[in-house]
N, C-alpha and C. Protein backbone atom coordinates (compact mmCIF):
# COMPACT_ATOMS: atom_id res chain seq x y z
N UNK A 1 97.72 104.81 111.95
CA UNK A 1 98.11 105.52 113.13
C UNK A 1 97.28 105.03 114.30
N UNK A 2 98.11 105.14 115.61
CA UNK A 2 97.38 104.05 116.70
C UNK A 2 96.27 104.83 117.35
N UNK A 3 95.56 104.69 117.86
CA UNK A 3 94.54 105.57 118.52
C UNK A 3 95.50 106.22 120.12
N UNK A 4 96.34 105.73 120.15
CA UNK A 4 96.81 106.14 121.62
C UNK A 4 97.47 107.62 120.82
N UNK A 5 98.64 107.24 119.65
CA UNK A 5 99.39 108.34 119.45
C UNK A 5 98.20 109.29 118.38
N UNK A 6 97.10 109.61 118.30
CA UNK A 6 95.93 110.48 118.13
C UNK A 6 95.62 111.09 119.65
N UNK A 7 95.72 110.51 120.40
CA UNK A 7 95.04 111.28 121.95
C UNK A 7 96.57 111.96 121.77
N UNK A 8 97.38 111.60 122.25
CA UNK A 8 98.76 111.99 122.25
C UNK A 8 99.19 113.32 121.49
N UNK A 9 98.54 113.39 120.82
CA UNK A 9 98.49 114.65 119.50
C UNK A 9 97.76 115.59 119.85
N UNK A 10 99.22 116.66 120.23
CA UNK A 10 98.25 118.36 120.33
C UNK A 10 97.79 119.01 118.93
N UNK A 11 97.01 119.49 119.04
CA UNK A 11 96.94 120.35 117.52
C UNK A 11 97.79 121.53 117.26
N UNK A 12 98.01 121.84 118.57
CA UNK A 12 98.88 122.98 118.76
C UNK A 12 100.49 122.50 118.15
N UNK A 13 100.74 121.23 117.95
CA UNK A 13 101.99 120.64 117.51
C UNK A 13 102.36 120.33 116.30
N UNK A 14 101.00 120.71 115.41
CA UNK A 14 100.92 120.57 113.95
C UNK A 14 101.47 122.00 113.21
N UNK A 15 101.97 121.93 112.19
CA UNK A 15 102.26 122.65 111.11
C UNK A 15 100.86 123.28 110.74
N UNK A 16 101.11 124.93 110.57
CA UNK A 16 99.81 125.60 110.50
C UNK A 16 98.93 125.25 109.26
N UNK A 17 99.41 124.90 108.10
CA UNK A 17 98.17 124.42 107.31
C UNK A 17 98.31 123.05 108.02
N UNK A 18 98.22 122.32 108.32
CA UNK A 18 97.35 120.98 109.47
C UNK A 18 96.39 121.37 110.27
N UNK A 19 97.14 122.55 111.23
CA UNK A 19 95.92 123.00 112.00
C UNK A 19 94.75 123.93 111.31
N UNK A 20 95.36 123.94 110.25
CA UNK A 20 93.73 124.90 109.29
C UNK A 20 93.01 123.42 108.71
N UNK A 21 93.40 122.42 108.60
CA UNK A 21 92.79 121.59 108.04
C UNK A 21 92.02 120.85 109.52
N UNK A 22 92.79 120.66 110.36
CA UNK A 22 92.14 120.25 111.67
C UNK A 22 91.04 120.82 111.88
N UNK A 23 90.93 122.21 111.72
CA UNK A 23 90.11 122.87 112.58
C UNK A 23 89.21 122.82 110.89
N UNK A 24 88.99 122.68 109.80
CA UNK A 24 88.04 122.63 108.96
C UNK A 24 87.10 121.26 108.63
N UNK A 25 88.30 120.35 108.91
CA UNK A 25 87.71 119.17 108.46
C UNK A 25 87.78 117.80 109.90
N UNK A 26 88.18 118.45 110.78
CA UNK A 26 88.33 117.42 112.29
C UNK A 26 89.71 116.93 112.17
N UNK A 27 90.44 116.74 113.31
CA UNK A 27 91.80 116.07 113.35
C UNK A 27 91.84 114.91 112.70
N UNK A 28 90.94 113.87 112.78
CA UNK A 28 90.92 112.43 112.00
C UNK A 28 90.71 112.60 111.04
N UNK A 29 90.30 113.43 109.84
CA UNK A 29 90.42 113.57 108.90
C UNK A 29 91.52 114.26 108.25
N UNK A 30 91.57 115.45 109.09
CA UNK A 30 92.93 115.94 108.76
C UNK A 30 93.91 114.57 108.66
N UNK A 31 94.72 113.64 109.46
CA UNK A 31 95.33 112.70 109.94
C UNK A 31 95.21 111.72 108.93
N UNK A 32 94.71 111.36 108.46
CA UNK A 32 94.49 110.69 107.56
C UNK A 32 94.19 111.24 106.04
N UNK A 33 94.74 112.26 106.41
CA UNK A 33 95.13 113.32 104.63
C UNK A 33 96.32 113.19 104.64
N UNK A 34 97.34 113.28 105.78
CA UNK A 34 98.24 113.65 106.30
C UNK A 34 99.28 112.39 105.67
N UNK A 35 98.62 111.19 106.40
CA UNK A 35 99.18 109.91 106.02
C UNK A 35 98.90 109.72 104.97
N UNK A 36 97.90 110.28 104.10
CA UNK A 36 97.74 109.64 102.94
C UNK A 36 98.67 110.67 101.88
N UNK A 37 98.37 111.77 102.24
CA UNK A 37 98.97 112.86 101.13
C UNK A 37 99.80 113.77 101.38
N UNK A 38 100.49 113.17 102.80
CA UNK A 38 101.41 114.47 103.47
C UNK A 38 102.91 114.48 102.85
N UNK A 39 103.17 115.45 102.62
CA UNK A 39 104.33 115.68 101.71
C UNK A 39 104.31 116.36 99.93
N UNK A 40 103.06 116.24 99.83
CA UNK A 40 102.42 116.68 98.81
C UNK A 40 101.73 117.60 98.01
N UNK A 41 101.47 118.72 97.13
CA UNK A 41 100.95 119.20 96.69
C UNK A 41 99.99 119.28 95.90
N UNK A 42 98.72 119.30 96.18
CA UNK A 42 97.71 118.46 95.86
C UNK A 42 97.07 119.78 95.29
N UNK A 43 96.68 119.45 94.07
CA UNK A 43 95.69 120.62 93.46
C UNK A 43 93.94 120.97 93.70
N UNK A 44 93.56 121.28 94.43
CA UNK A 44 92.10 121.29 95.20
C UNK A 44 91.21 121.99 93.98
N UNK A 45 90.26 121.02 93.65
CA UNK A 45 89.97 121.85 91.97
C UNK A 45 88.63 122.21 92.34
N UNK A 46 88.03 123.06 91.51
CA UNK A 46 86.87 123.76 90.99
C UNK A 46 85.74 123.12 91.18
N UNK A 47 86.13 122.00 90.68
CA UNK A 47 84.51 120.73 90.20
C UNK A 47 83.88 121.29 88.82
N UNK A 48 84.88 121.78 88.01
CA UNK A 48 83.61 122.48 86.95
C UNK A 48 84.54 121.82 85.86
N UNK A 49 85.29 120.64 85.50
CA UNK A 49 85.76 120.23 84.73
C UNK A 49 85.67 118.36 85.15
N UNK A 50 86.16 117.28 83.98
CA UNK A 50 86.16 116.29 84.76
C UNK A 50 87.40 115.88 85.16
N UNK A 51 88.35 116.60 85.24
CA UNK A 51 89.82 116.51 86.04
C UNK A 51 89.41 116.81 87.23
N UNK A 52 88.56 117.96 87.45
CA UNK A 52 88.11 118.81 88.62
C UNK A 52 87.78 117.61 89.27
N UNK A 53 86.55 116.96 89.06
CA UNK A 53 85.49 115.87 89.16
C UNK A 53 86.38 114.79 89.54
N UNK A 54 87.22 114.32 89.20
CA UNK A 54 88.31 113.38 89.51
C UNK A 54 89.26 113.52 90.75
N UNK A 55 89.50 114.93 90.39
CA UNK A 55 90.80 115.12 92.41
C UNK A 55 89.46 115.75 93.37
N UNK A 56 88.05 115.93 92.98
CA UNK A 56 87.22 115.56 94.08
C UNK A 56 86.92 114.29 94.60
N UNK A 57 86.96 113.44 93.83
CA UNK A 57 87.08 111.99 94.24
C UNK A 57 88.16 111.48 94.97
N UNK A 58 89.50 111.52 94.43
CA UNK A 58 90.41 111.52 94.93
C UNK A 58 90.35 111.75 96.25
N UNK A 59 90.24 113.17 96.79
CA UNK A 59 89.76 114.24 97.81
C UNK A 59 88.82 113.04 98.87
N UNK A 60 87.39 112.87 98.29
CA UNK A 60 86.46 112.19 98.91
C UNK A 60 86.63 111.07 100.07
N UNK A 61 87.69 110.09 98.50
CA UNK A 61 87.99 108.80 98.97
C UNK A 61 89.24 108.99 100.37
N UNK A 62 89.70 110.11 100.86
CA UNK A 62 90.62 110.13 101.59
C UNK A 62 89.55 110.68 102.79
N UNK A 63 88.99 112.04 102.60
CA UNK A 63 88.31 112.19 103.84
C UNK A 63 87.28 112.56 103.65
N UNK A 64 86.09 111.52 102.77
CA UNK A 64 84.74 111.93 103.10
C UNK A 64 84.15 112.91 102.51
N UNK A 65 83.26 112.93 101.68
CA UNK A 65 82.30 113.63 100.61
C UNK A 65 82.16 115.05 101.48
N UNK A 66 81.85 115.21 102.62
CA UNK A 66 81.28 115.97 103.72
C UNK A 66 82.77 116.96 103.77
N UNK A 67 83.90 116.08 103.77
CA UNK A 67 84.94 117.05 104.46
C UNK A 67 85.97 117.54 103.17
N UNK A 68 85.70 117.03 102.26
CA UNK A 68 86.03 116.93 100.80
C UNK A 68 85.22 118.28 99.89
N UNK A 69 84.08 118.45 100.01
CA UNK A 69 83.48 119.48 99.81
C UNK A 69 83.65 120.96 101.09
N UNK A 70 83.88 120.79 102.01
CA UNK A 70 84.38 121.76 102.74
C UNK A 70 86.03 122.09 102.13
N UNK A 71 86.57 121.25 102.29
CA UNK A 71 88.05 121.96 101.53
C UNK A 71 87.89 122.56 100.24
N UNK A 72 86.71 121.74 99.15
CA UNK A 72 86.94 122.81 97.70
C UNK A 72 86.42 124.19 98.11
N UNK A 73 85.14 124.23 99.12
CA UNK A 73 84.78 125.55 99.57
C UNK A 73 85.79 126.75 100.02
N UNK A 74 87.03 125.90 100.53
CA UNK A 74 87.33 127.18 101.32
C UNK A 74 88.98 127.16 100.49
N UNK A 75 89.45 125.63 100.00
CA UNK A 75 90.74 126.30 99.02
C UNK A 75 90.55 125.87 97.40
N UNK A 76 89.51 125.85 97.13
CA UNK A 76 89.42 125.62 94.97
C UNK A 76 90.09 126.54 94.91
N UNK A 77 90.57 125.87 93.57
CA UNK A 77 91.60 126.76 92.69
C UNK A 77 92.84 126.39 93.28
N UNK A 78 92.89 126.06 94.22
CA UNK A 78 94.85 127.01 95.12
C UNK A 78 95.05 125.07 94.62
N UNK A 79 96.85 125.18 94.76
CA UNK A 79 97.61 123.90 95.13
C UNK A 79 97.85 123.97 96.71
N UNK A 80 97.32 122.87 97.63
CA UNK A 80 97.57 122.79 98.50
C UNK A 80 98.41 122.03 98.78
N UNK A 81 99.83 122.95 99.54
CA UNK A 81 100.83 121.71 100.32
C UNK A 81 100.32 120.82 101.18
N UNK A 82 99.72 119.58 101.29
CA UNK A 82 99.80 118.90 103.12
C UNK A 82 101.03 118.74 103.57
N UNK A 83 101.12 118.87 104.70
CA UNK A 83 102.62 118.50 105.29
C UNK A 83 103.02 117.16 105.70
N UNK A 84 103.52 116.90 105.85
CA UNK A 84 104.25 115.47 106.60
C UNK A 84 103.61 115.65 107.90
N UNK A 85 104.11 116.31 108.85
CA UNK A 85 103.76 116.34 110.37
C UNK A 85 104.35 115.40 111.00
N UNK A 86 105.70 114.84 110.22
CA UNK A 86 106.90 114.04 111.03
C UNK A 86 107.04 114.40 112.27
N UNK A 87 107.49 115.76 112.54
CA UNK A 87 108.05 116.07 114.07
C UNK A 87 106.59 115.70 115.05
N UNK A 88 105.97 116.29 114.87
CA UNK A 88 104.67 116.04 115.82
C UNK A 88 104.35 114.55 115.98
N UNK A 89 104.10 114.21 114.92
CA UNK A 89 103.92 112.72 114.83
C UNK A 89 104.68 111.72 115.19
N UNK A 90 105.92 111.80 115.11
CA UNK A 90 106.77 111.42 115.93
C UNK A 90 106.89 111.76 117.59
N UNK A 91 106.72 113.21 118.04
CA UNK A 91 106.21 113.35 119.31
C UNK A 91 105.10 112.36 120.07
N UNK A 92 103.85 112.82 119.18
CA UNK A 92 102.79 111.95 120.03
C UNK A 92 103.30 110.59 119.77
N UNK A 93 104.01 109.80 118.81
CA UNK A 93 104.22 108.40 119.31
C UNK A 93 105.33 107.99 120.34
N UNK A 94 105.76 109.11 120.68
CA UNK A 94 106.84 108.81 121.84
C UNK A 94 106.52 109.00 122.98
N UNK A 95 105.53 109.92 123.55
CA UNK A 95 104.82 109.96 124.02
C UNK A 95 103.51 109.11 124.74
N UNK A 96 103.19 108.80 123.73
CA UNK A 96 102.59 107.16 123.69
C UNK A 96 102.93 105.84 123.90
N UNK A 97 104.10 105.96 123.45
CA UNK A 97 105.43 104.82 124.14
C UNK A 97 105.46 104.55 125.35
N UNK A 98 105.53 105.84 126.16
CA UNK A 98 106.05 106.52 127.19
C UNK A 98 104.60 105.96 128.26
N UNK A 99 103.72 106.37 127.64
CA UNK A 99 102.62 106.36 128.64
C UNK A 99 102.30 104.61 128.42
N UNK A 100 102.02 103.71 127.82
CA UNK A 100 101.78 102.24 127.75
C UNK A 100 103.60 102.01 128.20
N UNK A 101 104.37 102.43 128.27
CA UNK A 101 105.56 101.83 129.37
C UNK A 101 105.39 102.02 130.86
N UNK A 102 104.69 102.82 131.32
CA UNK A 102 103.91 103.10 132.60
C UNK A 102 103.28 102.08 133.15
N UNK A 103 102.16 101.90 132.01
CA UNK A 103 101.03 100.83 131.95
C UNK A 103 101.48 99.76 132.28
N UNK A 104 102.35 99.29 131.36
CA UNK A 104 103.00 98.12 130.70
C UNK A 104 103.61 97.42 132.14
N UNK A 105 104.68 98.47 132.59
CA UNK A 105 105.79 97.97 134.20
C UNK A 105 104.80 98.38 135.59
N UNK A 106 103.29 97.89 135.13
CA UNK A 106 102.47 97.88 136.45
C UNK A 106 102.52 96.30 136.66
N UNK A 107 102.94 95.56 135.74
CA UNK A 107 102.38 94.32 135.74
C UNK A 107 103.97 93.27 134.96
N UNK A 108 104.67 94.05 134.35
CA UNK A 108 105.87 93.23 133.96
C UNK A 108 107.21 93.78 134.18
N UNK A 109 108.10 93.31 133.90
CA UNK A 109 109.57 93.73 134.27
C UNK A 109 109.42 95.02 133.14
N UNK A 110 110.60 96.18 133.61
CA UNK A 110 110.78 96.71 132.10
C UNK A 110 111.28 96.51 130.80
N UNK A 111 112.35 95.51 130.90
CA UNK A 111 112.59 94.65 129.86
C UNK A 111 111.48 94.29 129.32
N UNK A 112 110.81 93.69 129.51
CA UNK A 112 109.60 93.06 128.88
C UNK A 112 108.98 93.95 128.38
N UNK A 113 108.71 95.18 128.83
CA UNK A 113 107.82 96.20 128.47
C UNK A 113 108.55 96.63 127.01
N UNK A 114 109.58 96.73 127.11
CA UNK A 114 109.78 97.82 126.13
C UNK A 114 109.94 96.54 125.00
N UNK A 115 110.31 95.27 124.94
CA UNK A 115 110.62 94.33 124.38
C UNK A 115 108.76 93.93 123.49
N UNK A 116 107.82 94.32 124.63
CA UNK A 116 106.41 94.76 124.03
C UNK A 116 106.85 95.43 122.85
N UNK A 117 106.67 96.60 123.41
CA UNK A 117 106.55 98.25 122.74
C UNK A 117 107.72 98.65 121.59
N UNK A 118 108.37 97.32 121.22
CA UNK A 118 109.52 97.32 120.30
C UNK A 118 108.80 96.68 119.09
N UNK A 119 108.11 95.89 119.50
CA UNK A 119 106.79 94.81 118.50
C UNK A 119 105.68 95.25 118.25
N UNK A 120 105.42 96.39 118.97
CA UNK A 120 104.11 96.97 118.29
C UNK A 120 104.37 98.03 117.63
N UNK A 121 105.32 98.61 117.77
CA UNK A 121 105.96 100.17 117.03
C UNK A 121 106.56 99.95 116.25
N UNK A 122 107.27 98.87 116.08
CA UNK A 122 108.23 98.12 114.63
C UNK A 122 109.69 99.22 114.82
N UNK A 123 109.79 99.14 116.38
CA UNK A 123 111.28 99.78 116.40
C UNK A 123 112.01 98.92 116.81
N UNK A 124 113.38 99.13 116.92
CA UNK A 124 114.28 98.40 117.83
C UNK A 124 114.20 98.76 119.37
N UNK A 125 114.54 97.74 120.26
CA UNK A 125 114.44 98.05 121.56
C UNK A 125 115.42 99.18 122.14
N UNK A 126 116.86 99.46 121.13
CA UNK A 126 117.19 100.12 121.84
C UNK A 126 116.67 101.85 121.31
N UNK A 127 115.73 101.94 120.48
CA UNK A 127 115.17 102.91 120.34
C UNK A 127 114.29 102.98 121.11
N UNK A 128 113.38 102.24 121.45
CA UNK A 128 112.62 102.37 122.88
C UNK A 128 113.03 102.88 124.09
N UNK A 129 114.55 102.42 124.25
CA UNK A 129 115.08 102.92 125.25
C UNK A 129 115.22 104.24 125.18
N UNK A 130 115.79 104.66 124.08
CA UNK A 130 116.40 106.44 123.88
C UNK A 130 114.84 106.94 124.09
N UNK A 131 113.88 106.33 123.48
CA UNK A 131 112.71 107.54 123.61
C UNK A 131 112.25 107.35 124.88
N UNK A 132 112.72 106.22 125.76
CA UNK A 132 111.89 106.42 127.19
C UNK A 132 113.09 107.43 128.08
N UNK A 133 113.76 107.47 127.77
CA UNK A 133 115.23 108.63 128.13
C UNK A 133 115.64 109.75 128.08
N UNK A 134 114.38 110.17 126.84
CA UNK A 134 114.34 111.65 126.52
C UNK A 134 113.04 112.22 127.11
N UNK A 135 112.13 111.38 127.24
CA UNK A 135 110.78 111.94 127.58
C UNK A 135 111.01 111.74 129.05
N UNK A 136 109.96 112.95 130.13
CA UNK A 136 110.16 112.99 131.21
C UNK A 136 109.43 111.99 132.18
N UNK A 137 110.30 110.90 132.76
CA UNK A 137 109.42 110.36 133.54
C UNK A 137 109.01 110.45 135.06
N UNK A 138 108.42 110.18 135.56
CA UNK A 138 107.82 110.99 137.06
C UNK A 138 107.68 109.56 138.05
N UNK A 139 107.60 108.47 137.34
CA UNK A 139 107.35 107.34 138.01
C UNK A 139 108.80 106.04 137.90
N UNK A 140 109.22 105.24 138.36
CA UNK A 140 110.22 104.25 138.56
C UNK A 140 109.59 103.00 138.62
N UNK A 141 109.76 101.56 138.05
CA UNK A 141 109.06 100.27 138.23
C UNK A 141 110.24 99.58 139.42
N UNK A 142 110.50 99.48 140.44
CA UNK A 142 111.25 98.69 141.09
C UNK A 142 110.76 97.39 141.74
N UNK A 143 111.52 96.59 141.03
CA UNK A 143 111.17 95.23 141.71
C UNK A 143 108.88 95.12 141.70
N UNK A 144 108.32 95.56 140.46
CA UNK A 144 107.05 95.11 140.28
C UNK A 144 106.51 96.64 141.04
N UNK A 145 106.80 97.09 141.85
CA UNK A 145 105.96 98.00 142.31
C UNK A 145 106.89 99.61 142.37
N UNK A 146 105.61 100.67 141.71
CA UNK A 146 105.88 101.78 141.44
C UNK A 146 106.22 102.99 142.54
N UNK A 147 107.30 103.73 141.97
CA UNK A 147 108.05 104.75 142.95
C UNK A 147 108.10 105.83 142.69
N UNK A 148 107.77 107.00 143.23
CA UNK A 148 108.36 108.17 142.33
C UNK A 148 109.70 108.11 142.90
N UNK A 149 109.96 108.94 141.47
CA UNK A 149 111.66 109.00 141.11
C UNK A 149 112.21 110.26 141.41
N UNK A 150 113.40 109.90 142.66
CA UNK A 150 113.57 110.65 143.31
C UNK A 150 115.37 111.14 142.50
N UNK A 151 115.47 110.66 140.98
CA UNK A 151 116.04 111.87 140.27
C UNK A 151 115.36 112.62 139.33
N UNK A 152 114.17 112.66 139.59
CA UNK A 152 113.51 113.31 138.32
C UNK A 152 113.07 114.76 138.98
């Protein structure tokens, strides 16, 4: 996940066990549970067996001995769903799109921009287009230099 679509990311946009994991273990860790185990039901064990001992490792190797032992603290025993966090996650990267297409048509045509932002996102361009179409823009690239947009 890019560091732009992480700034991009409200917490407020996450699925409430995300934001219990956000707020226990930090968003980047959360985020990277997320990607690693989102969709999943993960059994958060005891530590008093060596299965236990094993999905703490598991646990560890995803987010850290430190944030790994805070989750058996506060859910051992339980199966924890992680979620996907598709919709959100998909938000902040459109979003993110949105804001390096700004960037991007300070200095190149918009063609070019999004023809960028089609190669770094591994979308098609004309999905670039729909997401710069749905999100609200406030600024216009005409002819190299920026306008506000007087249909927005």
């Amino acid at each position: 996940m890019s560091t732009d679509t992480m700034e991009s990311l409200a917490i407020d946009t996450l699925p409430a066990t995300a934001r219990e994991l956000a707020q226990l273990i930090g968003l980047q860790k959360a985020l990277r549970l997320v990607e690693t185990l989102g969709g999943t039901t993960f059994p958060v064990p005891k530590r008093e067996t060596k299965l236990g001992e094993l999905r703490f490792n598991v646990l560890a190797d995803v987010v850290g001995v430190e944030a790994a032992d805070a989750m058996v603290r506060r859910f051992s025993g339980t199966d924890l769903y992680i979620p996907r966090c598709a919709e959100a996650l998909r938000n902040a990267r459109d979003a993110a799109i949105c804001t390096e297409y700004d960037r991007l048509t300070s200095s190149m045509s918009g063609n070019e921009a999004v023809q960028r932002l089609a190669r770094a996102h591994r979308l098609s361009d004309r999905h670039i287009f729909n997401i710069l179409k749905r999100m609200p823009v406030t600024t216009v690239n005409v002819g190299g230099a920026v306008q506000l947009s007087l249909l927005g």
